[in-house]
Protein backbone atom coordinates (compact mmCIF):
# COMPACT_ATOMS: atom_id res chain seq x y z
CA UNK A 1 0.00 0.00 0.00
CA UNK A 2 1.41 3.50 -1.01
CA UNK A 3 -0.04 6.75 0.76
CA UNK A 4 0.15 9.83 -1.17
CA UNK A 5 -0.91 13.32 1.24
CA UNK A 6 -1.55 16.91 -0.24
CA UNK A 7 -3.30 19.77 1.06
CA UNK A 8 -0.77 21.55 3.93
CA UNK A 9 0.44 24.79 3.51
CA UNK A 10 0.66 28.47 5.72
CA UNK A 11 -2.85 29.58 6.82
CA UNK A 12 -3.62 32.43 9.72
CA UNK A 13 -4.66 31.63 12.87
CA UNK A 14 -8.80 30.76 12.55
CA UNK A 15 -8.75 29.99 8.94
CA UNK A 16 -9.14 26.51 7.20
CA UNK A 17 -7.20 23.83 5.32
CA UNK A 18 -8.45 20.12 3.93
CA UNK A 19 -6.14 17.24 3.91
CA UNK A 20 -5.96 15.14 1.70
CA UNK A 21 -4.33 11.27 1.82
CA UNK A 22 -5.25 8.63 -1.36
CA UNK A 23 -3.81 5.54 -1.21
CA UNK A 24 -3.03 2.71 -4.05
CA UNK A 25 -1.83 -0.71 -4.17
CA UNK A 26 -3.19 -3.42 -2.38
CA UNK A 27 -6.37 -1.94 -0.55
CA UNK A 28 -8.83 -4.16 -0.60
CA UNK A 29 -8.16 -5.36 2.98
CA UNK A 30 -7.83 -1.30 4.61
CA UNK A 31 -10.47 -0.77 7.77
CA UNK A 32 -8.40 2.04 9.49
CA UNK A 33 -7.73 5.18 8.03
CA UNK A 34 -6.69 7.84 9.94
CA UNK A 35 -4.12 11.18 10.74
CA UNK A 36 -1.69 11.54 12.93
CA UNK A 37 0.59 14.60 13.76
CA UNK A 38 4.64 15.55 15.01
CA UNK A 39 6.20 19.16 16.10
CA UNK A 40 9.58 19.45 16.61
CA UNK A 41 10.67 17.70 19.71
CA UNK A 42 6.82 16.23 20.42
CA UNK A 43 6.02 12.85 19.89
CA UNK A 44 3.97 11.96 17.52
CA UNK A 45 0.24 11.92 18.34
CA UNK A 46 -3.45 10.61 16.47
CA UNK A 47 -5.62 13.12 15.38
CA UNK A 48 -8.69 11.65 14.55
CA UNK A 49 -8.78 8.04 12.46
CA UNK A 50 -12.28 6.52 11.45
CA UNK A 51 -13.30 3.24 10.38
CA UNK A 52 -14.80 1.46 7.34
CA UNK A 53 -17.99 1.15 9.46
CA UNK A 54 -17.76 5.13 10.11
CA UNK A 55 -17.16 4.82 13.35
CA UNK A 56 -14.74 7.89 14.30
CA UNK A 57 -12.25 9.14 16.81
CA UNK A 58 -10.83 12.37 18.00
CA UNK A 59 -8.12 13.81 19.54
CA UNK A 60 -9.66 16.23 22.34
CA UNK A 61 -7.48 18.71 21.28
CA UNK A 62 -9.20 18.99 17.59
CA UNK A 63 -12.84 17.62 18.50
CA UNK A 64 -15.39 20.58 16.82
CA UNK A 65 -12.83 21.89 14.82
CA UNK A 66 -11.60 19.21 12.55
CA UNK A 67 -13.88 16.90 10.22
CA UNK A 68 -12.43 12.97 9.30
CA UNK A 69 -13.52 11.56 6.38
CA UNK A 70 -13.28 9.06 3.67
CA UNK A 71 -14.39 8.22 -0.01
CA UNK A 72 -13.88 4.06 0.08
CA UNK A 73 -14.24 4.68 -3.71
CA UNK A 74 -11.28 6.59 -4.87
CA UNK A 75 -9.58 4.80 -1.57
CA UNK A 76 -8.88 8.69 0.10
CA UNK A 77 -9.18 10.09 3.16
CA UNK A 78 -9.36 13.53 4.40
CA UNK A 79 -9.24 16.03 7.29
CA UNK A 80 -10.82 19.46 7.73
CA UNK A 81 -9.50 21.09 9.58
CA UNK A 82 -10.89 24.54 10.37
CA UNK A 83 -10.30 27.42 13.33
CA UNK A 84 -6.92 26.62 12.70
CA UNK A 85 -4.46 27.65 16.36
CA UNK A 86 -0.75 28.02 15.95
CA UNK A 87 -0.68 24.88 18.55
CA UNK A 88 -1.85 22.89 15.12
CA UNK A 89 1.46 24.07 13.59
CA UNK A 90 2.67 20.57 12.95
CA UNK A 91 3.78 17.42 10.30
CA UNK A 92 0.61 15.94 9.32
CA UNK A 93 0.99 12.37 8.43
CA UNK A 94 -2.09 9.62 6.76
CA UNK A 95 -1.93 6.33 7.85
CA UNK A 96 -4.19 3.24 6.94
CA UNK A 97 -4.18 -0.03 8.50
CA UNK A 98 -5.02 -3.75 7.16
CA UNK A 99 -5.12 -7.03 9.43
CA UNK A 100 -1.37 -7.19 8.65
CA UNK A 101 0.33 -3.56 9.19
CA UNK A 102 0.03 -0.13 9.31
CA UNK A 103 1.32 1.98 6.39
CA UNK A 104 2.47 5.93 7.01
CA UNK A 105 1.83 8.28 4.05
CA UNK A 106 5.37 11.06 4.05
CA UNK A 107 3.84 13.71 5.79
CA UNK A 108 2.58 17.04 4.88
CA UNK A 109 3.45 20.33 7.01
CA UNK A 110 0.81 22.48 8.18
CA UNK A 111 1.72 25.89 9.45
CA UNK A 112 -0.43 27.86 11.49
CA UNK A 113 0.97 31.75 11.70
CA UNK A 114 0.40 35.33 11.07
């Protein structure tokens, strides 16, 4: 399985960015999808994941501000992330899991300044 994230970039403090993480290969067998996040010197920590039953999961940190979601079609997931605090500044990284590993997408930095 290959993950393949997009969407990061700058944005100000209270605005908005989607993520974006498709994957390819063998993924037929994915049930976990989910992102995950790393600053400098942090460890890294799960954001919100959801499964292929929809059942979700949030960090406390990001519940009401940022949206999981997934399209089991074109084999994507994504994260909304909206009223965006500097504390978000951060590596983003996708990950999906099958009965038999986890994959980790290469990350995709989201900067949260004015």
């Amino acid at each position: 399985v290959q993950l393949q994230a997009s969407g990061g970039g700058l944005v100000q403090p209270g605005g908005s960015l989607r993520l974006s993480c498709a994957a390819s290969g063998s993924t037929g067998s994915i049930n976990y999808m989910g992102w995950s996040r790393q600053a400098p010197g942090n460890q890294r920590e799960l954001v919100a994941s959801i499964l292929k039953s929809g059942l979700i999961n949030y960090a406390d940190s990001v519940s009401g501000r940022f949206t999981i979601s997934r399209d089991n079609a074109k084999k994507t997931v994504y994260l909304q992330m909206n009223s965006l605090k500097p504390e978000d500044t951060s590596v983003y990284y996708c990950s999906v899991r099958t009965p038999y590993r986890e994959y980790w997408g290469q990350g995709t930095q989201v900067t949260v300044s004015s």
